[in-house]
PDB file of N, CA and C in Angstrom:
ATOM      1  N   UNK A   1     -38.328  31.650 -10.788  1.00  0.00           N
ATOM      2  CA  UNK A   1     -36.950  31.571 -11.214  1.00  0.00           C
ATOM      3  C   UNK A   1     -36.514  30.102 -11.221  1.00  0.00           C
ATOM      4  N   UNK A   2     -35.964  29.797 -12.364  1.00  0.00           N
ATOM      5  CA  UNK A   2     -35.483  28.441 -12.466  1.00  0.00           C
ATOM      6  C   UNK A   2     -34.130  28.183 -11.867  1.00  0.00           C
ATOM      7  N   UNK A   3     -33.626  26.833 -11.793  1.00  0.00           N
ATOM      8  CA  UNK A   3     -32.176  26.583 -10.978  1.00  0.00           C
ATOM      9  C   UNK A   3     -31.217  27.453 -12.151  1.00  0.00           C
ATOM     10  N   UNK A   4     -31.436  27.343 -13.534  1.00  0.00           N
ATOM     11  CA  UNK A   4     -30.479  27.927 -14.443  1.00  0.00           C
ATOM     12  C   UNK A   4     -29.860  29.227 -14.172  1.00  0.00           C
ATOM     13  N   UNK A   5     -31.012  29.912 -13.979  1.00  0.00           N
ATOM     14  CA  UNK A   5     -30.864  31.347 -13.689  1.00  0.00           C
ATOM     15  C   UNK A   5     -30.153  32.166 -12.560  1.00  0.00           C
ATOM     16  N   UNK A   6     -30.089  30.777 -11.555  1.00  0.00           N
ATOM     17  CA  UNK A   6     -29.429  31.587 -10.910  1.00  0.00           C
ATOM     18  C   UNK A   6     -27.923  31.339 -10.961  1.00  0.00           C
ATOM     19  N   UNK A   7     -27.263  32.412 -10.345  1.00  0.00           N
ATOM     20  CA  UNK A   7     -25.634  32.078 -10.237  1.00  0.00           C
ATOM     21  C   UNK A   7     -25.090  30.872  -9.451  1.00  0.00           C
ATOM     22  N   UNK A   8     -24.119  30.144  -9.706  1.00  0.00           N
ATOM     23  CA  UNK A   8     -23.019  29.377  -9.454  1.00  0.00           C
ATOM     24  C   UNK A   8     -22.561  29.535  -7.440  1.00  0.00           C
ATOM     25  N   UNK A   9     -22.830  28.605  -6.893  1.00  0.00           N
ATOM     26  CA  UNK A   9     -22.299  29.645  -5.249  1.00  0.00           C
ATOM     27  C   UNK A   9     -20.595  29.195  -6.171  1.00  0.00           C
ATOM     28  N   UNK A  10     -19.910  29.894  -5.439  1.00  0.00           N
ATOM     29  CA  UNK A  10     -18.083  29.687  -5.053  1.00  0.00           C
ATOM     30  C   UNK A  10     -17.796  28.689  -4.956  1.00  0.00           C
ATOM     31  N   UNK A  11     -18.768  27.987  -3.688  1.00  0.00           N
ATOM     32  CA  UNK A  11     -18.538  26.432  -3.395  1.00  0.00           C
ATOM     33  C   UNK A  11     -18.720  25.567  -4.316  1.00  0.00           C
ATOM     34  N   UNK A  12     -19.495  25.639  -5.077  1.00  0.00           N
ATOM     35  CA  UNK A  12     -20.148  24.611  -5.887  1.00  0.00           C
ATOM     36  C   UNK A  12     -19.067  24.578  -6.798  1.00  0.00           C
ATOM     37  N   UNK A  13     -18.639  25.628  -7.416  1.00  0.00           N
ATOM     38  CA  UNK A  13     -17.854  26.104  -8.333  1.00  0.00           C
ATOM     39  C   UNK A  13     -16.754  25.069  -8.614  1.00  0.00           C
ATOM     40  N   UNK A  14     -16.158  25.323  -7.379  1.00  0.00           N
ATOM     41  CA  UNK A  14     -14.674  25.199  -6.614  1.00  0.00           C
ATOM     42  C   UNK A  14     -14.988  23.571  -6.726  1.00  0.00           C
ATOM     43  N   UNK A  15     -15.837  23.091  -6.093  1.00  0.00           N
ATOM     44  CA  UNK A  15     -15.962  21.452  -5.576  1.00  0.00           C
ATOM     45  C   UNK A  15     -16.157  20.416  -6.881  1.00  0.00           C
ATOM     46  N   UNK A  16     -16.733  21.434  -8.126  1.00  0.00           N
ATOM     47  CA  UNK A  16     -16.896  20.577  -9.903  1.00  0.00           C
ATOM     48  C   UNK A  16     -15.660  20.677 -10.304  1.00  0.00           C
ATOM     49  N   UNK A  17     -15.021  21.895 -10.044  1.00  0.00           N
ATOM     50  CA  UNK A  17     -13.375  22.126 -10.606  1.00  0.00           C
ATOM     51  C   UNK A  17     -12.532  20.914  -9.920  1.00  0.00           C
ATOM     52  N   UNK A  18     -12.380  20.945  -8.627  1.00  0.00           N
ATOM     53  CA  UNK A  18     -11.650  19.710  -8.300  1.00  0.00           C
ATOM     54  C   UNK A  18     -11.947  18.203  -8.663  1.00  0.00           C
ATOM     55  N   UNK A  19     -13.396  18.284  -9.074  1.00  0.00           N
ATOM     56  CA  UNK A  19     -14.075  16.696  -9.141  1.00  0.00           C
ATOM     57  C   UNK A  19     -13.063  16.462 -10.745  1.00  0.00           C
ATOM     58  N   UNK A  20     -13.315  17.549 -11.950  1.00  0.00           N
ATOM     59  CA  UNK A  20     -12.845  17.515 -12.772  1.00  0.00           C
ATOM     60  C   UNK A  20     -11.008  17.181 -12.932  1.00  0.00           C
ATOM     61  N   UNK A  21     -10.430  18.150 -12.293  1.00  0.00           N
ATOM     62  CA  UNK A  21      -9.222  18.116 -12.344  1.00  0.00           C
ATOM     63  C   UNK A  21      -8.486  16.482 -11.792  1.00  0.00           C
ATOM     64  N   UNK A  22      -9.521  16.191 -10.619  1.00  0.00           N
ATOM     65  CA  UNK A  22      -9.215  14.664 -10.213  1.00  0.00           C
ATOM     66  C   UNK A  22      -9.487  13.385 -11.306  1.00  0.00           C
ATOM     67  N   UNK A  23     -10.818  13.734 -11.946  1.00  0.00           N
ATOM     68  CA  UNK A  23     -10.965  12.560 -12.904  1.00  0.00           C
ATOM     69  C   UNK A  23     -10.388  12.550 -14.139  1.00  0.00           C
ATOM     70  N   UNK A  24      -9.716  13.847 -14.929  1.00  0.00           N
ATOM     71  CA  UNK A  24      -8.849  14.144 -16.067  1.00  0.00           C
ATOM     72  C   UNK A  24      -7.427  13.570 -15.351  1.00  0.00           C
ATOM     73  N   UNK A  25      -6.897  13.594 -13.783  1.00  0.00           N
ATOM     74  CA  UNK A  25      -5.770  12.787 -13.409  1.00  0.00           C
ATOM     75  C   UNK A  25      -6.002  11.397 -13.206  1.00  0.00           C
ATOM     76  N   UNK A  26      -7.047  10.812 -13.815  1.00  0.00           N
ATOM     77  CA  UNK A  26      -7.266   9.596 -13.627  1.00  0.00           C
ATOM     78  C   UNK A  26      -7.580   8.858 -11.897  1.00  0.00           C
ATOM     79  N   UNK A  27      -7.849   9.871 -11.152  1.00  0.00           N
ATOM     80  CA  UNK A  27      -8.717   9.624  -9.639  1.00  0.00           C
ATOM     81  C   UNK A  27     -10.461   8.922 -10.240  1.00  0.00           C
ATOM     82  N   UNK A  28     -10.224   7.859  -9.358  1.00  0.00           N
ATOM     83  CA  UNK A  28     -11.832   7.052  -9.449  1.00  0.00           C
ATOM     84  C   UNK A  28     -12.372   7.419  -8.138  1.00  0.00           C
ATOM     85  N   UNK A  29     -13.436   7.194  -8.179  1.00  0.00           N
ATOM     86  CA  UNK A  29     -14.334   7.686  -6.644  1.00  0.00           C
ATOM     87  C   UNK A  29     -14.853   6.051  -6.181  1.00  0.00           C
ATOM     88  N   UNK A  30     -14.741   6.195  -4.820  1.00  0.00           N
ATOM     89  CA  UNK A  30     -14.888   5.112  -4.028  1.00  0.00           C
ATOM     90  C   UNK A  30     -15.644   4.990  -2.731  1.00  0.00           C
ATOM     91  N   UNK A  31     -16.901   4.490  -2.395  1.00  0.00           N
ATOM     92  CA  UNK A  31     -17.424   5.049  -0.861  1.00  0.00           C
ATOM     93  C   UNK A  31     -16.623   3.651  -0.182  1.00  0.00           C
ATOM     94  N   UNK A  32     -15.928   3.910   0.991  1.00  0.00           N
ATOM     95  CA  UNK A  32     -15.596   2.760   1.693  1.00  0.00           C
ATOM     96  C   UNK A  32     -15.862   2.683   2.944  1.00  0.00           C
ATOM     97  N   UNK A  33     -16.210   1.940   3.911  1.00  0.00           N
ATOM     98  CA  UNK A  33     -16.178   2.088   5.346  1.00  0.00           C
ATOM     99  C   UNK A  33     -14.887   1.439   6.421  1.00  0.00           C
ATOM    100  N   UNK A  34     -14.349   2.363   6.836  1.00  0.00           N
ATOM    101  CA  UNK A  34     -13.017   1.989   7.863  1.00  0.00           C
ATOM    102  C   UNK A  34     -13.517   1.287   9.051  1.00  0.00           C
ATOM    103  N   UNK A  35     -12.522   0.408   9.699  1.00  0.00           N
ATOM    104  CA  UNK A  35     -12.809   0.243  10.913  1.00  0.00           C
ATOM    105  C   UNK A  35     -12.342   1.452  11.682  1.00  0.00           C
ATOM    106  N   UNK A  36     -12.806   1.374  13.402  1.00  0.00           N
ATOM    107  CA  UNK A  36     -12.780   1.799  14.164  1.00  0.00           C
ATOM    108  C   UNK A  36     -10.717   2.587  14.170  1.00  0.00           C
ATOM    109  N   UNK A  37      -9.945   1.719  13.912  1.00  0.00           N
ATOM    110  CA  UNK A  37      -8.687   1.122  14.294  1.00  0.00           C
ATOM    111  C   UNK A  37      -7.939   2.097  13.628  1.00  0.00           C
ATOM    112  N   UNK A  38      -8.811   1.466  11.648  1.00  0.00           N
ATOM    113  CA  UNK A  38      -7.970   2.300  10.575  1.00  0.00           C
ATOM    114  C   UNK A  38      -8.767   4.213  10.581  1.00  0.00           C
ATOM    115  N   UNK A  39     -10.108   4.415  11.445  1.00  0.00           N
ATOM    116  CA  UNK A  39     -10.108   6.101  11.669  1.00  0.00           C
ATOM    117  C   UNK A  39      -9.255   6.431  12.553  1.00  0.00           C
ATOM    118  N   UNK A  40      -8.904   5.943  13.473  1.00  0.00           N
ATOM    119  CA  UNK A  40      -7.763   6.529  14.481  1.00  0.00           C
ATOM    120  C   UNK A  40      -7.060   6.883  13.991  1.00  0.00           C
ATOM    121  N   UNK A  41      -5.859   5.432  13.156  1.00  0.00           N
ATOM    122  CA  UNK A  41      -4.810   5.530  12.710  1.00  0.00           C
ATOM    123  C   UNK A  41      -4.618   7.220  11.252  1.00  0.00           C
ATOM    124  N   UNK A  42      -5.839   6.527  10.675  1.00  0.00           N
ATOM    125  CA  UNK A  42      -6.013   7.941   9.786  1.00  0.00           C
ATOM    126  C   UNK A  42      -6.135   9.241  10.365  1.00  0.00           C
ATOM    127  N   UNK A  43      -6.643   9.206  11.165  1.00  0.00           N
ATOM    128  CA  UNK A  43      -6.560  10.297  11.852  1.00  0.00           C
ATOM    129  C   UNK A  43      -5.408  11.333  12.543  1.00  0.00           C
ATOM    130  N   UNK A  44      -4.702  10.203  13.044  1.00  0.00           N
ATOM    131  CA  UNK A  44      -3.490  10.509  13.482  1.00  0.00           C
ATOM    132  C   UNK A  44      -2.667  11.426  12.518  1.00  0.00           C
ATOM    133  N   UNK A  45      -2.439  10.357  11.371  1.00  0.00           N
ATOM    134  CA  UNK A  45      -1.468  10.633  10.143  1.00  0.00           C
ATOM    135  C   UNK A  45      -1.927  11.623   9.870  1.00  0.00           C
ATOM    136  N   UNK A  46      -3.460  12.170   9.950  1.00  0.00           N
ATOM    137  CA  UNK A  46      -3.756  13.780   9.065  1.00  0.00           C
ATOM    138  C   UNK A  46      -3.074  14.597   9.995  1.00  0.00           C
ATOM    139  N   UNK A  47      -3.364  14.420  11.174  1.00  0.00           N
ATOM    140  CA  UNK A  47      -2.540  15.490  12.175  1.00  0.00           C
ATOM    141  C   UNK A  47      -1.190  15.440  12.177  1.00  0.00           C
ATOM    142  N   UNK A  48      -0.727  14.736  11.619  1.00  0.00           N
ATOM    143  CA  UNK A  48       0.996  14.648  12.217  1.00  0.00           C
ATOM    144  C   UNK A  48       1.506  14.855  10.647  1.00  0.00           C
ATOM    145  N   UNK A  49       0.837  14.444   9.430  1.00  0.00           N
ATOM    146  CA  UNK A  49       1.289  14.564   7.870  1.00  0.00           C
ATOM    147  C   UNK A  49       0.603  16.163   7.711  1.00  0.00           C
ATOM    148  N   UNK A  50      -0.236  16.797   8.599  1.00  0.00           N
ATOM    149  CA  UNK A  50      -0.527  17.659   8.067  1.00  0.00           C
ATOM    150  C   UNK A  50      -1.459  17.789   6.157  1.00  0.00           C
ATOM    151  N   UNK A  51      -2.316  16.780   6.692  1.00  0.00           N
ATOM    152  CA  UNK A  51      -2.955  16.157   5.156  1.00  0.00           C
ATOM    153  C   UNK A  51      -4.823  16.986   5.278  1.00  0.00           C
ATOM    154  N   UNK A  52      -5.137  17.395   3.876  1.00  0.00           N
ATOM    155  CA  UNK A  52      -6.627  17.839   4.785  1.00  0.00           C
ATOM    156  C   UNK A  52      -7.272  17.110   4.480  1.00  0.00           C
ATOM    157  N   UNK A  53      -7.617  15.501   4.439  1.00  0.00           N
ATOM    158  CA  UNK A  53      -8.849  14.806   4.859  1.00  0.00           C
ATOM    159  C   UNK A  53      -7.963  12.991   5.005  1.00  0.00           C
ATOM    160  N   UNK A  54      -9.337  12.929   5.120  1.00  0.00           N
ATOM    161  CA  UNK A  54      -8.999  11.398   5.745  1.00  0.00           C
ATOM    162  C   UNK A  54      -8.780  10.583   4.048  1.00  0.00           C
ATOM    163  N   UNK A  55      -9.240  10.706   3.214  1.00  0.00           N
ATOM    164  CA  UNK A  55      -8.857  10.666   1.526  1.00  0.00           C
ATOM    165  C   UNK A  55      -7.639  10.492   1.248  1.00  0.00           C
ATOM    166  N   UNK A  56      -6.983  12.162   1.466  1.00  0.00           N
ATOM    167  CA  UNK A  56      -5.696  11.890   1.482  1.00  0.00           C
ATOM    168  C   UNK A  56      -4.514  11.294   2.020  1.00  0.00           C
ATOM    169  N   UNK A  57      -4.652  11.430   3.252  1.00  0.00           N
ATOM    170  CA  UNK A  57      -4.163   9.932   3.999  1.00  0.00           C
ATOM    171  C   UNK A  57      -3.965   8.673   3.594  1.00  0.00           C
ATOM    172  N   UNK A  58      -5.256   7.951   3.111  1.00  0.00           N
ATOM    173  CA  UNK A  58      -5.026   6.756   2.043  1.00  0.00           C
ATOM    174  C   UNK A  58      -4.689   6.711   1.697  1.00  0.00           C
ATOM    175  N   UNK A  59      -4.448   8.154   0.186  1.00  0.00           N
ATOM    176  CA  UNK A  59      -4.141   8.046  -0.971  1.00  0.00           C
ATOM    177  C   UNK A  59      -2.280   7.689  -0.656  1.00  0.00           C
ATOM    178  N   UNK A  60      -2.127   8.994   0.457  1.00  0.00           N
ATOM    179  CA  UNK A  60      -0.687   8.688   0.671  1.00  0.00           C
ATOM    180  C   UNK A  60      -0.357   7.425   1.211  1.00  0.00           C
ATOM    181  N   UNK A  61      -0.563   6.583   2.128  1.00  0.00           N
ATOM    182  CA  UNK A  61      -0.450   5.047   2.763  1.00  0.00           C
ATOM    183  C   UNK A  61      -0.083   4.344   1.272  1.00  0.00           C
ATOM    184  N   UNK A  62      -1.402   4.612   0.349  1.00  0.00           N
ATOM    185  CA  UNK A  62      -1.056   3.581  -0.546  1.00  0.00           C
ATOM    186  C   UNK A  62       0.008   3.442  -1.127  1.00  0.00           C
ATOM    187  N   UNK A  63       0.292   4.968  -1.547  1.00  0.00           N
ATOM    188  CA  UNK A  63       1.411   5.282  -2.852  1.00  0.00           C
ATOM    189  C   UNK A  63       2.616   4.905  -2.261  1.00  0.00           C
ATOM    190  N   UNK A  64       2.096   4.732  -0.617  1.00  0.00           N
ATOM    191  CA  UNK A  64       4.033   4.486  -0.327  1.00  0.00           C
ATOM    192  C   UNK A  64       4.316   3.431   0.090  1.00  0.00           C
ATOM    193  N   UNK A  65       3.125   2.265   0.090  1.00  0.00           N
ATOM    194  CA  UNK A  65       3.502   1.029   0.052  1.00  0.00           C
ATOM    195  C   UNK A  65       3.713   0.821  -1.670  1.00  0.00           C
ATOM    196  N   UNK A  66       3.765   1.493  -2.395  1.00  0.00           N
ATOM    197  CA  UNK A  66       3.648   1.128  -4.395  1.00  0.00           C
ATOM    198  C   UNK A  66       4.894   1.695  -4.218  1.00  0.00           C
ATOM    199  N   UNK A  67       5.686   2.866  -3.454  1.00  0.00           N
ATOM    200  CA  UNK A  67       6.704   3.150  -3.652  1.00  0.00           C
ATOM    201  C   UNK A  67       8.376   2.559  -2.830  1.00  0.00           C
ATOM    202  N   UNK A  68       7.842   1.904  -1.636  1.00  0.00           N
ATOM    203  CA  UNK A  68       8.909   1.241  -1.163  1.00  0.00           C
ATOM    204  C   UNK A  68       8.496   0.134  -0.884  1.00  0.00           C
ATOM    205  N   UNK A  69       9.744  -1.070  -1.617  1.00  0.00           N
ATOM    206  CA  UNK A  69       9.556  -1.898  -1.694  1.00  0.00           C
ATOM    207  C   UNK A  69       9.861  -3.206  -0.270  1.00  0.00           C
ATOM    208  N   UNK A  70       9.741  -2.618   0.809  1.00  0.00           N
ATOM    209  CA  UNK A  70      10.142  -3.362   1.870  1.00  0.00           C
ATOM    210  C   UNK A  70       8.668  -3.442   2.748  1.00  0.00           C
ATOM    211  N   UNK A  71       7.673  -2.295   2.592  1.00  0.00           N
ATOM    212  CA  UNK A  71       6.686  -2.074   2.579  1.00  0.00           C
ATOM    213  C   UNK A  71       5.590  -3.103   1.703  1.00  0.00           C
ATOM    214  N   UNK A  72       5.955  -2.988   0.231  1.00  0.00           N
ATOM    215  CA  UNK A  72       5.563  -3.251  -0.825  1.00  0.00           C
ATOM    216  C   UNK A  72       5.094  -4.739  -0.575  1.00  0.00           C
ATOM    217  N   UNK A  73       6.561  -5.278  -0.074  1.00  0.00           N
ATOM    218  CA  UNK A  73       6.554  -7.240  -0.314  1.00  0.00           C
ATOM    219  C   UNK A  73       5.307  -7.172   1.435  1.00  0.00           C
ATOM    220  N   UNK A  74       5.719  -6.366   2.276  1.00  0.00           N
ATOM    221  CA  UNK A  74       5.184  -6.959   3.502  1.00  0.00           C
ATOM    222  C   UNK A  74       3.381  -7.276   2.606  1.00  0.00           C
ATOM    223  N   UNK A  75       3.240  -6.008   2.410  1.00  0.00           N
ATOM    224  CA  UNK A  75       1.597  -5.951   2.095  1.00  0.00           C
ATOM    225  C   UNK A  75       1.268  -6.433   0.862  1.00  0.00           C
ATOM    226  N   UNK A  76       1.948  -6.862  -0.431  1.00  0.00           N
ATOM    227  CA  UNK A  76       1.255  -7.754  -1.558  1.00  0.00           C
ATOM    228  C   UNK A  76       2.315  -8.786  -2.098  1.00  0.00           C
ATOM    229  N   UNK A  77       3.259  -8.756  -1.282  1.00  0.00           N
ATOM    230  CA  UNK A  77       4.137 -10.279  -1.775  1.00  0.00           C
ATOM    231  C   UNK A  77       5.141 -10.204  -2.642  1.00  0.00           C
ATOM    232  N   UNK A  78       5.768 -10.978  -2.694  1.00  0.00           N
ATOM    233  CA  UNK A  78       6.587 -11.188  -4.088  1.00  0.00           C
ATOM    234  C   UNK A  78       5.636 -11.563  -5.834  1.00  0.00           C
ATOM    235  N   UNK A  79       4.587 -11.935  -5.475  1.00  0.00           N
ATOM    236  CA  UNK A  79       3.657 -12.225  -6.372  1.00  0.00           C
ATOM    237  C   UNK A  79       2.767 -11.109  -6.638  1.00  0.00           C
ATOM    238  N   UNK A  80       2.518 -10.258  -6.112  1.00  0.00           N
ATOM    239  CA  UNK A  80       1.794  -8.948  -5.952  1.00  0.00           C
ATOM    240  C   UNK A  80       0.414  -9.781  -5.023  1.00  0.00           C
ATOM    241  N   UNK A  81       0.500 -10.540  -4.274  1.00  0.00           N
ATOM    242  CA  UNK A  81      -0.698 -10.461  -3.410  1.00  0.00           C
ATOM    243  C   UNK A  81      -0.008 -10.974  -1.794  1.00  0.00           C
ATOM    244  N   UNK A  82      -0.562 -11.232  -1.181  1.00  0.00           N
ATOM    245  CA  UNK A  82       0.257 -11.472   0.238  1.00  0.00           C
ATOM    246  C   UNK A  82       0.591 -12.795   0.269  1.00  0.00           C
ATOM    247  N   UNK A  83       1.592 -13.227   0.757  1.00  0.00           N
ATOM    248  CA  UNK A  83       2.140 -14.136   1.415  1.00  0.00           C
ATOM    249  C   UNK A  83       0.755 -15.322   2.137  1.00  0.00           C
ATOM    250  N   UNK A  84       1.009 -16.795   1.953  1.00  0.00           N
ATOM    251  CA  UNK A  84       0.175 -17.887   2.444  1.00  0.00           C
ATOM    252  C   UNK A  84       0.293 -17.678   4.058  1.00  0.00           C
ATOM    253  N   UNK A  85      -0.426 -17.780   4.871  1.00  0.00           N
ATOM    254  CA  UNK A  85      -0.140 -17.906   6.513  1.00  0.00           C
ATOM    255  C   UNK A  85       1.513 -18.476   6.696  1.00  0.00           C
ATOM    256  N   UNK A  86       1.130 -19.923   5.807  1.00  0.00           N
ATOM    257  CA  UNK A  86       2.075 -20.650   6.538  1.00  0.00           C
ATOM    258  C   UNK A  86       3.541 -20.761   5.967  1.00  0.00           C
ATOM    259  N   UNK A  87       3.888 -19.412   5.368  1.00  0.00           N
ATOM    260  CA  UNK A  87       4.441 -18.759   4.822  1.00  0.00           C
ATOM    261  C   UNK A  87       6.397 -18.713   5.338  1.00  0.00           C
ATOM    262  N   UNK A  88       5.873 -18.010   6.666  1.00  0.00           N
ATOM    263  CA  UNK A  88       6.831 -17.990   7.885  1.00  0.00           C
ATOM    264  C   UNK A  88       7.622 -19.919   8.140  1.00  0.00           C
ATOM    265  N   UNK A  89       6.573 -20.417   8.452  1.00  0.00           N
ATOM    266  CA  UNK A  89       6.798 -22.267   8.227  1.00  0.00           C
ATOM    267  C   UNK A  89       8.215 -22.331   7.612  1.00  0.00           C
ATOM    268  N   UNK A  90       9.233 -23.463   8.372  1.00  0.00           N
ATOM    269  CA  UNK A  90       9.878 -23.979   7.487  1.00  0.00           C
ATOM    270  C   UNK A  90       9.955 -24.848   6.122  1.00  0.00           C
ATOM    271  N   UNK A  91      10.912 -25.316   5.109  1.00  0.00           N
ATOM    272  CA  UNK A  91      10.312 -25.619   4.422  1.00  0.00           C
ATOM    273  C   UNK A  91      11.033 -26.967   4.438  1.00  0.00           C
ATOM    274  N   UNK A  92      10.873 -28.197   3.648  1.00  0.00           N
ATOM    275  CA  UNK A  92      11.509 -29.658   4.089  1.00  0.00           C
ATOM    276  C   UNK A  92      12.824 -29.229   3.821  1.00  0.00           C
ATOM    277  N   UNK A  93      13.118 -28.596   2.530  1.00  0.00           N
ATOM    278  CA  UNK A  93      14.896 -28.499   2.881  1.00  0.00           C
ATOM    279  C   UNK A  93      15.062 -27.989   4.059  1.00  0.00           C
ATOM    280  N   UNK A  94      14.819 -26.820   4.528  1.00  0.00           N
ATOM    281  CA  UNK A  94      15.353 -26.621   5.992  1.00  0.00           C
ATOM    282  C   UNK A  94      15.236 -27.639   6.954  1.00  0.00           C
ATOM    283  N   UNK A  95      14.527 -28.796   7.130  1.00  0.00           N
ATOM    284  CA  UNK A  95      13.914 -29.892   7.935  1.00  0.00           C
ATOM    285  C   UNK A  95      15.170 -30.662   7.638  1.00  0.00           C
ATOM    286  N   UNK A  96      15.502 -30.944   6.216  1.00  0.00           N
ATOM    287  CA  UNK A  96      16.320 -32.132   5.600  1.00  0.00           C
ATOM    288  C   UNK A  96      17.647 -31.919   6.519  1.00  0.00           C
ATOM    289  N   UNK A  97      18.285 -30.522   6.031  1.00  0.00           N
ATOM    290  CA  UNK A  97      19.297 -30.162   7.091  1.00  0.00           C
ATOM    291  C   UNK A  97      19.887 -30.058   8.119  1.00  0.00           C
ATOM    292  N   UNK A  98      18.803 -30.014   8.774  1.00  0.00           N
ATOM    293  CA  UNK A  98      18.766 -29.328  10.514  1.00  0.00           C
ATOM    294  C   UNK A  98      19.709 -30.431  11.155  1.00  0.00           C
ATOM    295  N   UNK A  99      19.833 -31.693  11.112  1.00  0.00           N
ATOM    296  CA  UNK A  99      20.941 -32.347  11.598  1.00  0.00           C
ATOM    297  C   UNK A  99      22.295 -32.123  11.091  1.00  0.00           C
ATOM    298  N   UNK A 100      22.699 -31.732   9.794  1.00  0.00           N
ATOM    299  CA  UNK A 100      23.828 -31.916   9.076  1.00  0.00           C
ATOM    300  C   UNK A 100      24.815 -30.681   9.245  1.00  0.00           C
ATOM    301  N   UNK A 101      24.331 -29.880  10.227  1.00  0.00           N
ATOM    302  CA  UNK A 101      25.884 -28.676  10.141  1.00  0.00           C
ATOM    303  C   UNK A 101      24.966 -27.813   8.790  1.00  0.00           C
ATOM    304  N   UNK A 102      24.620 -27.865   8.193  1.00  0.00           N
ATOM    305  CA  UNK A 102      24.489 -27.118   7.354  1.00  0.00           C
ATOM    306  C   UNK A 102      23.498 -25.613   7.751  1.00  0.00           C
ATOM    307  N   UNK A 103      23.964 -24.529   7.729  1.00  0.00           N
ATOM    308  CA  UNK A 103      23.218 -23.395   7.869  1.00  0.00           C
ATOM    309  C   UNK A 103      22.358 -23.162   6.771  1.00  0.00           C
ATOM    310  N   UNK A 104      20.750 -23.066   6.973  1.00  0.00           N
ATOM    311  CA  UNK A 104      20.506 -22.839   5.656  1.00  0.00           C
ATOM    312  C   UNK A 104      19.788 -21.256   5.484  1.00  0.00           C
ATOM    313  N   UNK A 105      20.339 -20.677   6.411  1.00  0.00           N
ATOM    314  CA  UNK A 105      20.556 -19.386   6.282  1.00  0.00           C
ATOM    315  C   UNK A 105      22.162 -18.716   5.700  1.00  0.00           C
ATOM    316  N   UNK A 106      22.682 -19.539   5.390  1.00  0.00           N
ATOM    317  CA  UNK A 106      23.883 -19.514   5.005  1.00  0.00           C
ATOM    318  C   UNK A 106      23.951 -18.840   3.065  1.00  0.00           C
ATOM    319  N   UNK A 107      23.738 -18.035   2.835  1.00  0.00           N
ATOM    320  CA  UNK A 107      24.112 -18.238   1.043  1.00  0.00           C
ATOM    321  C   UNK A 107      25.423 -18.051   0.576  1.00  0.00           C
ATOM    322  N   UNK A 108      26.237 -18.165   1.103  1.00  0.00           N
ATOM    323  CA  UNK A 108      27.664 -18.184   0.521  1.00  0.00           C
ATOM    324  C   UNK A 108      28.006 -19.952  -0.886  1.00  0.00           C
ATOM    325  N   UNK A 109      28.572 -18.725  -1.637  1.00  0.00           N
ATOM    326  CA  UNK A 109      28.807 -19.944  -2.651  1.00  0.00           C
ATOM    327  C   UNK A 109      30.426 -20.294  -2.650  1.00  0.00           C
ATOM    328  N   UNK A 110      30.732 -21.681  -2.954  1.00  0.00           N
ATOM    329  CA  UNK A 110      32.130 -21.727  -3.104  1.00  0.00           C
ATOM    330  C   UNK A 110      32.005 -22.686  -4.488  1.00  0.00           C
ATOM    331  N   UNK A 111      33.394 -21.938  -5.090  1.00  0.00           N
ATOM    332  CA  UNK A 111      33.436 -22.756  -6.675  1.00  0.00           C
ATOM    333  C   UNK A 111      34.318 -24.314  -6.367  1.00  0.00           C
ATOM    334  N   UNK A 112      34.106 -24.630  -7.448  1.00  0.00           N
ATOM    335  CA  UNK A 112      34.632 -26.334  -7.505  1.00  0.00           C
ATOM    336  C   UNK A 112      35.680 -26.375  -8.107  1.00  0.00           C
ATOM    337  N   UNK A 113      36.219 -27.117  -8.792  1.00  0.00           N
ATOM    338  CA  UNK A 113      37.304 -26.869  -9.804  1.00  0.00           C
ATOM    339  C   UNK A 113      36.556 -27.136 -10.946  1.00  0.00           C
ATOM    340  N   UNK A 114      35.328 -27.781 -10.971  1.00  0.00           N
ATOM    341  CA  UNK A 114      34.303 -27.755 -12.300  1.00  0.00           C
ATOM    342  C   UNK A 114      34.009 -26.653 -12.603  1.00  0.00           C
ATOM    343  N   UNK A 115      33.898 -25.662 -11.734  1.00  0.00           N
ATOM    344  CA  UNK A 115      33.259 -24.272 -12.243  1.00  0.00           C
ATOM    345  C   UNK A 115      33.858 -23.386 -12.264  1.00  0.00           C
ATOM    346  N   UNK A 116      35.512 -23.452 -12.380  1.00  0.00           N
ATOM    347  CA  UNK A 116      36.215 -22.338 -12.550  1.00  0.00           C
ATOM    348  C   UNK A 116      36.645 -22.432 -13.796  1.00  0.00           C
TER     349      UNK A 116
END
């Protein structure tokens, strides 16, 4: 008896149907290896998100740093990639200031009589 001949198990079935339905939604396949840190953490989130694999977990982490943007800037920037180290660093205007009274956490604007 050849592999043709015989029937389909359920499993097999079931596991081409999802491979399909994922790659017609535009899902790519990826082997990756986690640290120690990020299986915990994944781990956690499946138990507490109620998610069934460690896959989905990611998938969700990602979508919700793509979906809130306070998240968004921490992890790819205002540029879409992260922030330089020295980022945090002041910058010379703040340096220039620092004697003069001037807050440069301050953004309040006041008009002139030029600009009214």
């Amino acid at each position: 008896m050849t592999n043709d001949e015989q029937p389909i198990k359920r499993s097999t079935r079931s596991m081409r149907l999802k491979k399909q339905r994922e790659d017609q939604a535009g899902y790519r396949r990826s082997t990756i290896a986690l640290s120690p840190v990020a299986v915990a953490i994944a781990e956690r989130l499946q138990q507490r998100l109620q998610l069934s694999s460690r896959e989905a977990v990611i998938n969700a982490v990602l979508e919700r740093i793509e979906s809130d943007r306070y998240i968004k800037y921490e992890f790819l920037g205002s540029e879409g990639f992260r922030s330089p180290p020295t980022a945090h660093l002041p910058t010379n205007r703040d340096t220039e200031n620092a004697g003069s009274g001037i807050d440069p956490q301050d953004h309040s604007v006041t008009a002139t009589e030029s600009d009214r």
